[in-house]
N, C-alpha and C. Protein backbone atom coordinates (compact mmCIF):
# COMPACT_ATOMS: atom_id res chain seq x y z
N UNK A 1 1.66 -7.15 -3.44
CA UNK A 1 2.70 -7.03 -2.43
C UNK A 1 2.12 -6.24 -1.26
N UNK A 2 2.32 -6.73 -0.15
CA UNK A 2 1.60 -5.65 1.13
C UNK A 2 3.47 -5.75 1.97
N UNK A 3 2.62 -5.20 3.30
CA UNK A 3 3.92 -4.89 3.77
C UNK A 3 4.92 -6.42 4.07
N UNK A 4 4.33 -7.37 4.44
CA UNK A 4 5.52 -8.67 4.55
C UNK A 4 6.39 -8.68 3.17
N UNK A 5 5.60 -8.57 2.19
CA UNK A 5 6.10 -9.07 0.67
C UNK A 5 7.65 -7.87 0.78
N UNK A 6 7.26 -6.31 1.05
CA UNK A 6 7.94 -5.35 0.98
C UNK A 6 9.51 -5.72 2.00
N UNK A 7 9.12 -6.57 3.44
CA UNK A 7 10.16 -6.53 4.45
C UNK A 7 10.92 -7.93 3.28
N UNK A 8 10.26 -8.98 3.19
CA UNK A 8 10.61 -9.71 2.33
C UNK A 8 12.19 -8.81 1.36
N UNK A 9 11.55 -8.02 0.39
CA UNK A 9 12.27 -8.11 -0.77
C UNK A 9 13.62 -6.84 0.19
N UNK A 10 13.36 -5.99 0.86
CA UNK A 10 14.37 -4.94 1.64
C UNK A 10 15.49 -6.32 2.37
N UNK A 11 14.93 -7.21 2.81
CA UNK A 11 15.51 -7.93 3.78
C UNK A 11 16.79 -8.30 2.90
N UNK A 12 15.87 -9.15 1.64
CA UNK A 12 17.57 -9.55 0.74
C UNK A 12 17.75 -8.91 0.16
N UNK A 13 17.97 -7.27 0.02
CA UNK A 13 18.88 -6.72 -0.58
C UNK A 13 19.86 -5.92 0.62
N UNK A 14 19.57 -6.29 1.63
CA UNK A 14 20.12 -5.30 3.16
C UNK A 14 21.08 -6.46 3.34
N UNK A 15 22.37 -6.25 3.92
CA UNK A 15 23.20 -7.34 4.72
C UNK A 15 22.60 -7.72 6.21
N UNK A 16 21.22 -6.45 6.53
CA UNK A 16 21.08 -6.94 8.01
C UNK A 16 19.44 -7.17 8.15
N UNK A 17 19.20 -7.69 9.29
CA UNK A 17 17.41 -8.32 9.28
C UNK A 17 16.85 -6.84 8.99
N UNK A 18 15.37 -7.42 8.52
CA UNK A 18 14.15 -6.25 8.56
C UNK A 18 13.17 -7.00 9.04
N UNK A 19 12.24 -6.63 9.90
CA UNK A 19 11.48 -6.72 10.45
C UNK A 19 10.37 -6.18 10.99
N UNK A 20 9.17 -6.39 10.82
CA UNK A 20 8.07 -6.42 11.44
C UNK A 20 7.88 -5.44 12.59
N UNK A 21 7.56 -4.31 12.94
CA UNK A 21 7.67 -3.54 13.92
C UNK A 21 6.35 -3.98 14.94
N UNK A 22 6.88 -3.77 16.30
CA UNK A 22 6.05 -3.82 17.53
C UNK A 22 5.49 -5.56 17.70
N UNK A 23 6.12 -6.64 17.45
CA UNK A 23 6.10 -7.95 17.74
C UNK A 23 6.61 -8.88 18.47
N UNK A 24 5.48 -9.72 19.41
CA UNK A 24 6.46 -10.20 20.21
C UNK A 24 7.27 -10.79 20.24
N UNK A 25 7.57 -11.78 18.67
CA UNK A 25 8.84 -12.45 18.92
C UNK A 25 10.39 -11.42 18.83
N UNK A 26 11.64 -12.31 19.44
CA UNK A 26 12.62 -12.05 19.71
C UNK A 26 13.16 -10.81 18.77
N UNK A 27 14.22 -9.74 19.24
CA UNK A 27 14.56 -8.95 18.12
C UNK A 27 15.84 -9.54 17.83
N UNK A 28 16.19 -9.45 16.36
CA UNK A 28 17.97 -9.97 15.83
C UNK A 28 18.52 -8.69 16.70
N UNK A 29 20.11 -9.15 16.50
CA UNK A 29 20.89 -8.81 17.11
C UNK A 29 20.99 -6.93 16.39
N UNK A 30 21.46 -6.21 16.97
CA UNK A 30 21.87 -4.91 16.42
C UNK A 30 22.84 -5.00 14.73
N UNK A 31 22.92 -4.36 14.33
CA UNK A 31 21.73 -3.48 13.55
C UNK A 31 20.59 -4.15 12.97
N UNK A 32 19.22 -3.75 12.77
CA UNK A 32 18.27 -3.90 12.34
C UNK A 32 17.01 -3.17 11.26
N UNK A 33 16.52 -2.96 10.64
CA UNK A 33 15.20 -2.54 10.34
C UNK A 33 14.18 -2.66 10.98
N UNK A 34 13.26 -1.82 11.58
CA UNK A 34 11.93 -2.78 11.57
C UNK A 34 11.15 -1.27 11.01
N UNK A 35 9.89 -2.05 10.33
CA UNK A 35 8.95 -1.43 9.45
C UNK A 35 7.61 -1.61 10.28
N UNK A 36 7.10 -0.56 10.29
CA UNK A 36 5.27 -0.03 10.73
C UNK A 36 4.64 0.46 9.89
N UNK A 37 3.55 -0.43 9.56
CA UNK A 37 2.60 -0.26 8.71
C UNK A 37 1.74 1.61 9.32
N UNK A 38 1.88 2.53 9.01
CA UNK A 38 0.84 3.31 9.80
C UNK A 38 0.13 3.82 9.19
N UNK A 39 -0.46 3.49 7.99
CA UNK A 39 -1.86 3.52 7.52
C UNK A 39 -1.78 3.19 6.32
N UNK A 40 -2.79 1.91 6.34
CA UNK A 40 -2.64 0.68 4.90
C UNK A 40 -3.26 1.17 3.93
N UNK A 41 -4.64 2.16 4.27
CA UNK A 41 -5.22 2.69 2.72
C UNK A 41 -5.76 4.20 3.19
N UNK A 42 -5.30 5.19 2.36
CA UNK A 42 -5.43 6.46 2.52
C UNK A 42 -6.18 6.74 1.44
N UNK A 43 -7.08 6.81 1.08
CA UNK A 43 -8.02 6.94 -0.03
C UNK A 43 -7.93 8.60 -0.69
N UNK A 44 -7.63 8.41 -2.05
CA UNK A 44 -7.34 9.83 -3.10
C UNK A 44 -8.50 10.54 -2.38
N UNK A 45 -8.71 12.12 -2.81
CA UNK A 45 -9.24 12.70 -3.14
C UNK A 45 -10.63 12.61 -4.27
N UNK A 46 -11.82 13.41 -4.33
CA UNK A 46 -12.42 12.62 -5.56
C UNK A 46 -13.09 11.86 -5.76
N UNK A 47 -13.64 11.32 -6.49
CA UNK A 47 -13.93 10.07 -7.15
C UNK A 47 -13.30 9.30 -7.80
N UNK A 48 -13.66 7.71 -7.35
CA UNK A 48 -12.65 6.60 -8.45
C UNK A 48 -13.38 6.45 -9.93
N UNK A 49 -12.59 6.17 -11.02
CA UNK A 49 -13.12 6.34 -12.06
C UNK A 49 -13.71 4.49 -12.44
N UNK A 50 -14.51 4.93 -12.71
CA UNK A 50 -15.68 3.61 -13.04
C UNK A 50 -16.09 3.85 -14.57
N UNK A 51 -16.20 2.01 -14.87
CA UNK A 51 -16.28 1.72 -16.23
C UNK A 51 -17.27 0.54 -15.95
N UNK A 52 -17.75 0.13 -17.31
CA UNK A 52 -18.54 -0.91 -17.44
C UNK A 52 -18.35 -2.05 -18.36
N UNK A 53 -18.17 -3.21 -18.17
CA UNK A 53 -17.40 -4.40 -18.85
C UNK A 53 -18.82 -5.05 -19.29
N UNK A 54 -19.09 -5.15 -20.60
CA UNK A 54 -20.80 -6.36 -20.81
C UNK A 54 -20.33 -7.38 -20.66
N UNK A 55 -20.88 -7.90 -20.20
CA UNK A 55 -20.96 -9.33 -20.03
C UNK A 55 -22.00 -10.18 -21.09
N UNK A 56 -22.27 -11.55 -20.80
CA UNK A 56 -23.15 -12.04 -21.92
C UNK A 56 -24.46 -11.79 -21.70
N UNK A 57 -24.57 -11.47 -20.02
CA UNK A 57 -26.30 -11.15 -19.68
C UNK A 57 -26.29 -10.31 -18.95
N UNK A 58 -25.22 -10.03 -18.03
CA UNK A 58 -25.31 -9.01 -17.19
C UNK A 58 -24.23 -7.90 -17.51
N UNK A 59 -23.76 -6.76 -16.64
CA UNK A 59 -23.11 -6.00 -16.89
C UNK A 59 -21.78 -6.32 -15.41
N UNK A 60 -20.49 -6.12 -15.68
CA UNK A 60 -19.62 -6.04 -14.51
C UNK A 60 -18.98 -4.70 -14.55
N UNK A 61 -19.20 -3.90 -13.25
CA UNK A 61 -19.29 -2.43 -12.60
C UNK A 61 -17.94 -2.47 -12.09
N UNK A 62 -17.05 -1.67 -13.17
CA UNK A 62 -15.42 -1.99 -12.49
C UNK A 62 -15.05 -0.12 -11.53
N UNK A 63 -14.80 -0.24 -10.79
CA UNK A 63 -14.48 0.59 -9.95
C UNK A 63 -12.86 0.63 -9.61
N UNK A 64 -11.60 2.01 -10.35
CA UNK A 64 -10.52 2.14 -10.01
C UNK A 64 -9.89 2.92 -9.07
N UNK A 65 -9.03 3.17 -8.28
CA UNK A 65 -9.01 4.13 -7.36
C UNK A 65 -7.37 4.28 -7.11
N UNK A 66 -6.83 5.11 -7.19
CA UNK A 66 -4.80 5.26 -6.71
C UNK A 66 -4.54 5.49 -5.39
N UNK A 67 -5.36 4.64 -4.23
CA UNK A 67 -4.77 5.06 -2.90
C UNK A 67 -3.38 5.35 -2.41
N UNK A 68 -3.29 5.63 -1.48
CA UNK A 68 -1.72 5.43 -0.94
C UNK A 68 -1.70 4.37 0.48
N UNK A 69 -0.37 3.99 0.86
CA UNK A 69 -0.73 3.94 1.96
C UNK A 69 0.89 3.91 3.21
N UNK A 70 0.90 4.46 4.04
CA UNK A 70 2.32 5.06 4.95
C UNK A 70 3.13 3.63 5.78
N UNK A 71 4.49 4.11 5.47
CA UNK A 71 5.11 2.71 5.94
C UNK A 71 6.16 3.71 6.63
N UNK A 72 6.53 3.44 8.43
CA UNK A 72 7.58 4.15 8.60
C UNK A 72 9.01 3.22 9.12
N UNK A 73 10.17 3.40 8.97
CA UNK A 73 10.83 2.54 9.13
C UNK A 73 12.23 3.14 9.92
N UNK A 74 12.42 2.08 10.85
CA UNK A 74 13.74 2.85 11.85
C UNK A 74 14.74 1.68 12.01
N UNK A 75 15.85 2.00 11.81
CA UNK A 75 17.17 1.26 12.02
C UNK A 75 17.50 0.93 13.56
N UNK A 76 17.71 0.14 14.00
CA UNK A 76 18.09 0.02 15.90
C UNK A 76 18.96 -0.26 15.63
N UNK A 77 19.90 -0.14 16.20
CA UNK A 77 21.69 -0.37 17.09
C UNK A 77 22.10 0.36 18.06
N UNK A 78 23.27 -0.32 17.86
CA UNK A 78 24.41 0.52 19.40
C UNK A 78 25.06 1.75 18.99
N UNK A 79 25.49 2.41 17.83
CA UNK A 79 26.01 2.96 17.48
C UNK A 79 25.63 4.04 16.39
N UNK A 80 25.93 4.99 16.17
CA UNK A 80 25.26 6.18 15.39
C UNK A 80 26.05 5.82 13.77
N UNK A 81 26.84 5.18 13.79
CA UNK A 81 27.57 4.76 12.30
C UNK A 81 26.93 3.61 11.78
N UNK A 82 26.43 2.36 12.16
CA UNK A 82 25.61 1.20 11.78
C UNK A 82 24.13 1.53 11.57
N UNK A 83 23.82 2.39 12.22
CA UNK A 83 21.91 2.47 12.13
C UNK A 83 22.29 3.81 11.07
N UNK A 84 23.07 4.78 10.78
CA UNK A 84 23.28 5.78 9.92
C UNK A 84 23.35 5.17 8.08
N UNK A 85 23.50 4.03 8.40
CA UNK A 85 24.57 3.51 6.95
C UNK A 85 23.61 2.59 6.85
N UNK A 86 22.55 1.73 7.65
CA UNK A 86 21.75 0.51 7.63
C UNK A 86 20.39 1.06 6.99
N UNK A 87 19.89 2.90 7.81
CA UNK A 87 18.80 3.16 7.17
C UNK A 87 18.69 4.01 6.15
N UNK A 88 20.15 4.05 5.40
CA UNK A 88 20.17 4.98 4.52
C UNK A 88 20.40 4.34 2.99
N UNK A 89 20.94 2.66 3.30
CA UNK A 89 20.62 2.27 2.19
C UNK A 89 19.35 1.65 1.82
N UNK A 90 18.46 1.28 3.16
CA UNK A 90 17.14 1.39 2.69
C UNK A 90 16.46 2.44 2.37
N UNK A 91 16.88 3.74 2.15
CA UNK A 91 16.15 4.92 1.79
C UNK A 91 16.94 4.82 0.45
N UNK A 92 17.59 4.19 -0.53
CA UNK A 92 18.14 4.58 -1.35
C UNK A 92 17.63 3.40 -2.37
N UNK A 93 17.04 2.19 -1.28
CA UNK A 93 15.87 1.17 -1.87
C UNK A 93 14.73 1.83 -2.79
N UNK A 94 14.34 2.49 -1.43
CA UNK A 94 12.75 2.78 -2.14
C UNK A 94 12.84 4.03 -3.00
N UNK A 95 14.32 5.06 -3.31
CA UNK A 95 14.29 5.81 -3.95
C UNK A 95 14.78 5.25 -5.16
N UNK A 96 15.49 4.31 -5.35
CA UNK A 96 16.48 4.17 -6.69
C UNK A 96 16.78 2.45 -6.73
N UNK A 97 16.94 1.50 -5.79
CA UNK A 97 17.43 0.39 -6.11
C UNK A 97 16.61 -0.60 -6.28
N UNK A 98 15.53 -0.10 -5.16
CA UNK A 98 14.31 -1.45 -5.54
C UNK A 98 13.12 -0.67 -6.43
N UNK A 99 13.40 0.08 -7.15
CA UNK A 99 12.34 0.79 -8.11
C UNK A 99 11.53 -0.44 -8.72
N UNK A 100 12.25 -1.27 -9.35
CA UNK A 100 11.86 -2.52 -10.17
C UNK A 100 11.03 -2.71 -9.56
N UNK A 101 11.50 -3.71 -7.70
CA UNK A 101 10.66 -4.69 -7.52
C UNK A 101 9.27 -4.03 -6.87
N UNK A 102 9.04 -2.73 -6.73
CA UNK A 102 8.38 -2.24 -6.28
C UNK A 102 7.28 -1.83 -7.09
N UNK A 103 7.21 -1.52 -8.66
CA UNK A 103 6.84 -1.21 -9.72
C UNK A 103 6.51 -2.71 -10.08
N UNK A 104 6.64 -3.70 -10.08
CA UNK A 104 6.42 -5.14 -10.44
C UNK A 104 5.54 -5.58 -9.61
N UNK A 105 5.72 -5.10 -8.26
CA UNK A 105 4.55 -5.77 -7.77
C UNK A 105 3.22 -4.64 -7.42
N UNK A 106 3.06 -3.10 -8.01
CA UNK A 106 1.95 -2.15 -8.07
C UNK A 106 1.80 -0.92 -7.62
N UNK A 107 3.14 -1.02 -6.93
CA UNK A 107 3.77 0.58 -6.49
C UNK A 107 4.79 1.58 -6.81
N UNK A 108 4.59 2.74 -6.33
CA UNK A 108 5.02 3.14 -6.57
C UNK A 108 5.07 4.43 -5.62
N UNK A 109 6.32 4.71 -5.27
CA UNK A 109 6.63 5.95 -4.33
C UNK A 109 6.33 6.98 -4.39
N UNK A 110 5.21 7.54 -4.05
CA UNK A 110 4.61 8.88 -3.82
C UNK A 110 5.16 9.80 -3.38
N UNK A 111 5.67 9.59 -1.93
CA UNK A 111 6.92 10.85 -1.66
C UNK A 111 7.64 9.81 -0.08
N UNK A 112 8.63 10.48 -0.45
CA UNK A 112 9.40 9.94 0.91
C UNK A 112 10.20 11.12 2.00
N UNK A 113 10.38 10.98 3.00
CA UNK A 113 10.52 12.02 3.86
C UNK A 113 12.07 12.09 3.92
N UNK A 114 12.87 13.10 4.65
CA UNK A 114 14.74 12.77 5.15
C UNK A 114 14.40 12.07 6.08
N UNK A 115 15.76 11.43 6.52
CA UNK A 115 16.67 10.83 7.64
C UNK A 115 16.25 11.56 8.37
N UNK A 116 15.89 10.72 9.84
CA UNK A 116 16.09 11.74 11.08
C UNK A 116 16.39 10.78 12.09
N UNK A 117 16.68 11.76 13.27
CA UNK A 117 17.53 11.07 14.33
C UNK A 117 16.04 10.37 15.29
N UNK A 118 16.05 8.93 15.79
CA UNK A 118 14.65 8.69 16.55
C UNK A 118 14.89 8.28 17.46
N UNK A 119 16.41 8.36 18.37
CA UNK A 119 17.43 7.62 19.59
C UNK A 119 16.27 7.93 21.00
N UNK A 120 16.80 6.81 21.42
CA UNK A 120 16.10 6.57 22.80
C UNK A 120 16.90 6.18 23.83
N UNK A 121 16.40 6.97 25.28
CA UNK A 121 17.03 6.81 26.22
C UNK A 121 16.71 5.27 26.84
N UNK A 122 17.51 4.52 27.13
CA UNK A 122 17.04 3.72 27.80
C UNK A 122 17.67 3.09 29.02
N UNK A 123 17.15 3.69 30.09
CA UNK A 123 18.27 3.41 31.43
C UNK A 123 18.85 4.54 31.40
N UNK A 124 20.54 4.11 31.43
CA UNK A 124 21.23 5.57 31.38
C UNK A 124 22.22 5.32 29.80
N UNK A 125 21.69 4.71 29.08
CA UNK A 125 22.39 5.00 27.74
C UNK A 125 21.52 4.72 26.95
N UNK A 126 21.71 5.29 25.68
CA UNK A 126 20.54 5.57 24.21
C UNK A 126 20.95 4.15 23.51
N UNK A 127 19.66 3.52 22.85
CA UNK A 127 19.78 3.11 21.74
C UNK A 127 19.69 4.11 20.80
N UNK A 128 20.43 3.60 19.88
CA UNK A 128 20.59 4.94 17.94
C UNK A 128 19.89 4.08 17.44
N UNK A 129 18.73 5.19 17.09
CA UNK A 129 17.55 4.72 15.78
C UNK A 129 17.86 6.12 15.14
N UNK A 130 17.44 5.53 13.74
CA UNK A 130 17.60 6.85 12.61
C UNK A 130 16.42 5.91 11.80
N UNK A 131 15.36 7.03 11.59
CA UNK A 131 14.22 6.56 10.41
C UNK A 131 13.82 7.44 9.29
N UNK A 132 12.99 7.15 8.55
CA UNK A 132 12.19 7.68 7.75
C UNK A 132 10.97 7.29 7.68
N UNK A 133 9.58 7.94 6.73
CA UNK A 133 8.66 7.52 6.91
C UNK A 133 8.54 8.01 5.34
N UNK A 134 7.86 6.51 4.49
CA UNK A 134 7.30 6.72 2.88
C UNK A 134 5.96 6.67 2.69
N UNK A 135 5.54 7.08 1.97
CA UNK A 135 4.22 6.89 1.40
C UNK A 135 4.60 6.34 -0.28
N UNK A 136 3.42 4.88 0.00
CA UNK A 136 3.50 4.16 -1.37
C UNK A 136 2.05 4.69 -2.20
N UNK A 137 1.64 4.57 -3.13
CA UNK A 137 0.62 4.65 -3.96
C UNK A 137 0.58 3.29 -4.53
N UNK A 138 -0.57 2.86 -5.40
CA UNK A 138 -1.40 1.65 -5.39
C UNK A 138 -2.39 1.99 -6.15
N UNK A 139 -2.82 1.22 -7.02
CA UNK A 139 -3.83 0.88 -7.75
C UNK A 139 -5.07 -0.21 -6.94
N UNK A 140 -6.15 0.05 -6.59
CA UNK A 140 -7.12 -0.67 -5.96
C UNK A 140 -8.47 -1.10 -7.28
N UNK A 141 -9.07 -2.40 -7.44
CA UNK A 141 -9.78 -2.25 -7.84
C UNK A 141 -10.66 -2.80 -7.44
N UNK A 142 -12.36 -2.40 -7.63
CA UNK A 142 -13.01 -3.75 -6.81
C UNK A 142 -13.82 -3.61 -8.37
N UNK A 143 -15.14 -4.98 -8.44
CA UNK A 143 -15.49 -5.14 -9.18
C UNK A 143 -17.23 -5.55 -9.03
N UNK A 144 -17.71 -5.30 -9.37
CA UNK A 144 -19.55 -6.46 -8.84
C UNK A 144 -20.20 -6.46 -10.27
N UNK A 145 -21.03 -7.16 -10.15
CA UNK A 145 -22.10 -7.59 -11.59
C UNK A 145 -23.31 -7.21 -10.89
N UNK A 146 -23.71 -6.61 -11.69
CA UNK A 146 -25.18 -5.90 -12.09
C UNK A 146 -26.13 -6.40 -12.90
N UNK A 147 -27.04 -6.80 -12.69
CA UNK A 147 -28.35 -7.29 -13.74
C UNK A 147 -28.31 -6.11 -14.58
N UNK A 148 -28.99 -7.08 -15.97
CA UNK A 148 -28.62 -5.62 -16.95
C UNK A 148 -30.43 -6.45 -16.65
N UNK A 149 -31.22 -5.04 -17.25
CA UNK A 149 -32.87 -5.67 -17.43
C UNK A 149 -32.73 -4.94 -18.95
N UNK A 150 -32.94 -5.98 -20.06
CA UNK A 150 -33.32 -5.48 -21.45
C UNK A 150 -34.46 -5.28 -21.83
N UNK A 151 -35.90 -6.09 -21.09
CA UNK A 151 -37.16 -5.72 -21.66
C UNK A 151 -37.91 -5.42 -20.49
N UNK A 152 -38.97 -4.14 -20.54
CA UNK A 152 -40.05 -3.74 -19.40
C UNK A 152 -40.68 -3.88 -19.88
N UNK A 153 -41.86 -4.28 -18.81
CA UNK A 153 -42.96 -4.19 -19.04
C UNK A 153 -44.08 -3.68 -18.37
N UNK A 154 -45.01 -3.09 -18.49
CA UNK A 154 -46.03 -2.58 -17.34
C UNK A 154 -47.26 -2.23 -17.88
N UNK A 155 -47.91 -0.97 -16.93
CA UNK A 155 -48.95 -0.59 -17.84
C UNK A 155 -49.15 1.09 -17.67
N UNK A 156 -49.58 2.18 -18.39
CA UNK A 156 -49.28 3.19 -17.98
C UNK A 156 -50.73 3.47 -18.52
N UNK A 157 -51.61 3.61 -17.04
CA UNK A 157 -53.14 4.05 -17.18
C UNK A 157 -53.92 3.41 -18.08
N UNK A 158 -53.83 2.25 -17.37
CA UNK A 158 -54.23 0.85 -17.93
C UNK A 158 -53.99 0.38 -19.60
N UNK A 159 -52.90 1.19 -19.58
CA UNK A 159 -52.63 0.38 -20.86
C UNK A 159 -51.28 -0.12 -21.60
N UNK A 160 -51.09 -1.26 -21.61
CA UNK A 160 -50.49 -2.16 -21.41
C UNK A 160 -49.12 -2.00 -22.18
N UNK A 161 -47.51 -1.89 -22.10
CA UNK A 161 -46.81 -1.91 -22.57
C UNK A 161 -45.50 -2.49 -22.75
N UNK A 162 -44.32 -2.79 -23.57
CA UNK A 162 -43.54 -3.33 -23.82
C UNK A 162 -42.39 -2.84 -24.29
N UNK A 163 -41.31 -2.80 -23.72
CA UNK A 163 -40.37 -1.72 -24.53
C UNK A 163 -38.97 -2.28 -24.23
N UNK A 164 -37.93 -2.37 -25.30
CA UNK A 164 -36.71 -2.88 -25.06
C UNK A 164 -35.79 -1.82 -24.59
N UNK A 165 -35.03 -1.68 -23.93
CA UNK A 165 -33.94 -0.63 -23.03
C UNK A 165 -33.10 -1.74 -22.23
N UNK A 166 -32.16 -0.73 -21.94
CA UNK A 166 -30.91 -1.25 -21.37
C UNK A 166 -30.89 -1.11 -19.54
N UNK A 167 -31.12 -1.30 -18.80
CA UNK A 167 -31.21 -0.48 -17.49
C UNK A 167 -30.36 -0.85 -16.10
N UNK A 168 -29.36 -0.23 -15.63
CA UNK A 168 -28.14 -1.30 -14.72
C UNK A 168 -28.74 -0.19 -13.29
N UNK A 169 -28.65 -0.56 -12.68
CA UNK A 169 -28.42 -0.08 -11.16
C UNK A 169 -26.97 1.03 -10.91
C-alpha cells in the first residue's frame, strides 16, 4: 500500500473526497481531504537485521529494515464545523477504524500528531483547513544472491593446495 492505495481506502470510508495534495487537476467541491506525502522513507536508526537463505548453489542475502514514512493531511472548506468533523474522523481512521486495513496492507501507526487549525487568508476571507500530520512505519525488505565459493584453490609458496570452505561476499 503506498500513499494512493491509503487515499483509496480513507476515501470510502469518508462521506467526502480525499485527495492527492498539490495537483493540477480540478479540486471537489468543499469539504475535502487532501493528503502530502512529506517523506516516503525515513530510515530507523542502526542497522537492518540481515539473514542468509541457502540456496541450491548460491546463498540469498536478505536484508530487513522498519522505516517510517510522514503523511500530512488537511481538510478544506467554507466553514470551521465541516473541515472540524471531516478531519477528525480521518484522525480517528488512522487511530482506531482503519487499524485493519492498514495492518493488512504493512503498517502501522507510529505516532500521530493533534488537530490543528491551518486556515488561510485568501482575498479578504479564510478558507478553514484543520490538519494533522502521521507517521506510518513499514517493513522494507531487499534481497540479492551471492556466489557461495565451496572449493579453493591456490598455492602457498609454491605449494599447491585444495581446501573445501564456505565463502559469501
Amino acid at each position: 500500500m503506498r500513499v494512493t492505495d491509503i487515499i483509496r481506502s480513507l476515501d470510502s470510508h469518508l462521506t467526502r473526497p480525499v485527495i492527492l495534495a498539490e495537483q493540477s487537476s480540478p479540486k471537489p467541491s468543499y469539504p475535502y481531504i487532501a493528503i502530502k506525502e512529506i517523506v516516503s522513507f525515513i530510515p530507523t536508526g542502526g542497522r537492518p537485521s540481515n539473514y542468509d537463505e541457502d540456496l541450491a548453489e548460491d546463498i540469498n542475502r536478505v536484508s530487513t529494515s522498519q522505516p517510517t514514512m510522514s503523511l500530512s493531511l488537511t481538510a478544506y472548506g467554507k466553514d470551521f464545523d465541516n473541515t472540524s468533523g471531516l478531519i477528525q474522523q480521518a484522525h480517528d481512521w488512522f487511530t482506531f477504524t482503519g487499524y485493519r486495513q492498514l495492518k493488512e496492507a504493512g503498517y502501522v501507526v507510529a505516532e500521530i500528531q493533534s488537530v490543528m487549525n491551518r486556515d488561510s487568508l485568501i482575498v479578504d476571507d479564510y478558507e478553514r483547513k484543520r490538519g494533522f500530520d502521521v507517521i506510518l512505519r513499514f517493513v522494507h525488505t531487499q534481497s540479492r544472491v551471492v556466489e557461495e565459493i565451496k572449493v579453493v584453490k591456490g598455492t602457498i609458496n609454491n605449494n599447491p593446495f585444495k581446501k573445501e570452505v564456505t565463502i559469501i561476499d
